[in-house]
Protein backbone atom coordinates (compact mmCIF):
# COMPACT_ATOMS: atom_id res chain seq x y z
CA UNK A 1 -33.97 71.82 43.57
CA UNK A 2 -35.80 68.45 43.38
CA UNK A 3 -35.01 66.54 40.54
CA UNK A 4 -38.26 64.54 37.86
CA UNK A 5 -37.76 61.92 39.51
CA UNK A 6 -38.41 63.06 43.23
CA UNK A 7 -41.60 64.19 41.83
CA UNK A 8 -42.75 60.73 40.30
CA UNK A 9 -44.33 58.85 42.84
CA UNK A 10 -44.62 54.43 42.57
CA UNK A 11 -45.97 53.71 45.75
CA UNK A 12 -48.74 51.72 45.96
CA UNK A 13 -48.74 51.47 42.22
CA UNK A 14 -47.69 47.72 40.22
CA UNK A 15 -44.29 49.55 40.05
CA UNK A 16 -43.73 49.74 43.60
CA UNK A 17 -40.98 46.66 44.21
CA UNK A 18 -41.49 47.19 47.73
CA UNK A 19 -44.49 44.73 47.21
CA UNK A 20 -43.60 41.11 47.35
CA UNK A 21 -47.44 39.64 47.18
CA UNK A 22 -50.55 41.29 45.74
CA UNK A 23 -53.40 41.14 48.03
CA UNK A 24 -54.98 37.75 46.23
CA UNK A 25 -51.67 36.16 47.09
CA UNK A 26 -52.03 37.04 50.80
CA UNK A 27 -55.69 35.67 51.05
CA UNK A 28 -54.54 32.43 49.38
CA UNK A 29 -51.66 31.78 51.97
CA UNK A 30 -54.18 32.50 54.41
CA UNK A 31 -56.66 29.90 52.94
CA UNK A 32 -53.72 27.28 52.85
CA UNK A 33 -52.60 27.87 56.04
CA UNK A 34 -49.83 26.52 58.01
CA UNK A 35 -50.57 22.77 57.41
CA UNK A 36 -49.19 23.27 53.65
CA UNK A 37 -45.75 24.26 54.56
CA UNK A 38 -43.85 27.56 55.27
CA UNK A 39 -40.91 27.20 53.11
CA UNK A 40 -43.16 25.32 50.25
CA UNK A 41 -45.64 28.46 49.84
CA UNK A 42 -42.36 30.94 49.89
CA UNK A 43 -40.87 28.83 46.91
CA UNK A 44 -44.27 28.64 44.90
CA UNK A 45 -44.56 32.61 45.81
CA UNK A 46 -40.79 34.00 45.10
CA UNK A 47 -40.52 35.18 48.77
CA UNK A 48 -38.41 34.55 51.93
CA UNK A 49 -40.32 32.24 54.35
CA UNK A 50 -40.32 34.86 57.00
CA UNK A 51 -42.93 36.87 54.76
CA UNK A 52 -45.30 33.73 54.85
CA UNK A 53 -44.95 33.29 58.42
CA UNK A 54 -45.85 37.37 59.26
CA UNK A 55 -48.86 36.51 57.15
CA UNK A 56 -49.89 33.47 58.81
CA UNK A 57 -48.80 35.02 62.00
CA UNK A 58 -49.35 38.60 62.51
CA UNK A 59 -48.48 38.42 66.56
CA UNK A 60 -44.84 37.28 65.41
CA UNK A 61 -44.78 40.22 63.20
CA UNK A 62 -45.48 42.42 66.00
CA UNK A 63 -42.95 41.00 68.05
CA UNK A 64 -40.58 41.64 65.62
CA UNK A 65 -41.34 45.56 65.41
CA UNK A 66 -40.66 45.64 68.72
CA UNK A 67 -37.80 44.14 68.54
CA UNK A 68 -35.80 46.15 66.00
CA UNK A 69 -34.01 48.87 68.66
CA UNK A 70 -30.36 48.56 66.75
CA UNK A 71 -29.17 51.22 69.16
CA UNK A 72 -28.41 48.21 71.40
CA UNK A 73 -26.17 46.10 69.24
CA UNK A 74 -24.25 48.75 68.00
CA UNK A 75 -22.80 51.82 69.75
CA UNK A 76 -21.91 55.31 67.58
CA UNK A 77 -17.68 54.58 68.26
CA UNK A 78 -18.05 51.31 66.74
CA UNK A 79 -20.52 52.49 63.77
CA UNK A 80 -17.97 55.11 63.01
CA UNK A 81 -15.09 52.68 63.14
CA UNK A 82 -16.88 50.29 60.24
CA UNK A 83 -18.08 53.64 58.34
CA UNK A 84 -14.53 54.82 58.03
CA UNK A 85 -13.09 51.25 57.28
CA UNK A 86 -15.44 51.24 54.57
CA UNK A 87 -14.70 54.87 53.27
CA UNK A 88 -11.08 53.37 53.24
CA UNK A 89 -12.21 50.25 51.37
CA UNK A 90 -13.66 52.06 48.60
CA UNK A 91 -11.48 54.67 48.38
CA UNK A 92 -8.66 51.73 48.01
CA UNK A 93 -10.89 49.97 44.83
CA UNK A 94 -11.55 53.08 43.46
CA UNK A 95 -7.28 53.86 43.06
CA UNK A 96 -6.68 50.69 41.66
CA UNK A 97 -9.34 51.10 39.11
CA UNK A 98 -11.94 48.36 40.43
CA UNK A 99 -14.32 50.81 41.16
CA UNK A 100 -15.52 53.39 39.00
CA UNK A 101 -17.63 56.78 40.10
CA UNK A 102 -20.82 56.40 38.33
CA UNK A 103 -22.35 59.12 36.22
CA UNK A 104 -25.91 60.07 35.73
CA UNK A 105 -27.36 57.85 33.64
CA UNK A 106 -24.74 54.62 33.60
CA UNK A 107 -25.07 51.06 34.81
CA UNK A 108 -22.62 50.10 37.46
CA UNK A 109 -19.89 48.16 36.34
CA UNK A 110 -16.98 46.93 38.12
């Protein structure tokens, strides 16, 4: 049974976080260009230079989409070697009281 919350909906709305730049902020790094710096625009904008480069650059945005097969790096013995190691991790916090299971509604604390 879905819960309120799976039925509210922010994307595309000024909620949505996903978001970085409004669409105003994209034409202006596209007016500026290149010549005004990379990693000056992502300070005056709040946002990682690689963001201002796929703007100014859309073909190394595309290369990076086709780039992002992590099946390669990674295969499922080692995945499930790091998941469990993890899982034990956690499990080891949680027993000495570091780590507490949070409840509906509660801030994380640790």
């Amino acid at each position: 049974m879905p819960t309120i919350a799976d039925k509210l909906h922010v994307q595309g709305t000024m909620y949505d976080r996903r978001v970085k730049l409004t669409p105003q902020d994209r034409e202006e790094i596209k007016e500026k260009g290149a010549g005004y710096g990379i990693r000056k625009m992502a300070r005056e904008y709040g946002v990682d230079k690689r963001l201002i480069q796929f703007i100014l650059y859309p073909e190394r945005l595309e290369a990076s989409r086709k780039n992002r097969d992590w099946r390669r790096y990674h295969d499922r013995k080692e995945l499930t070697k790091q998941s469990r190691c993890l899982r034990h991790r956690k499990m080891k916090l949680y027993k000495l009281g570091i780590l507490k299971i949070k409840k509906r509604g509660e801030n994380y604390e640790m």
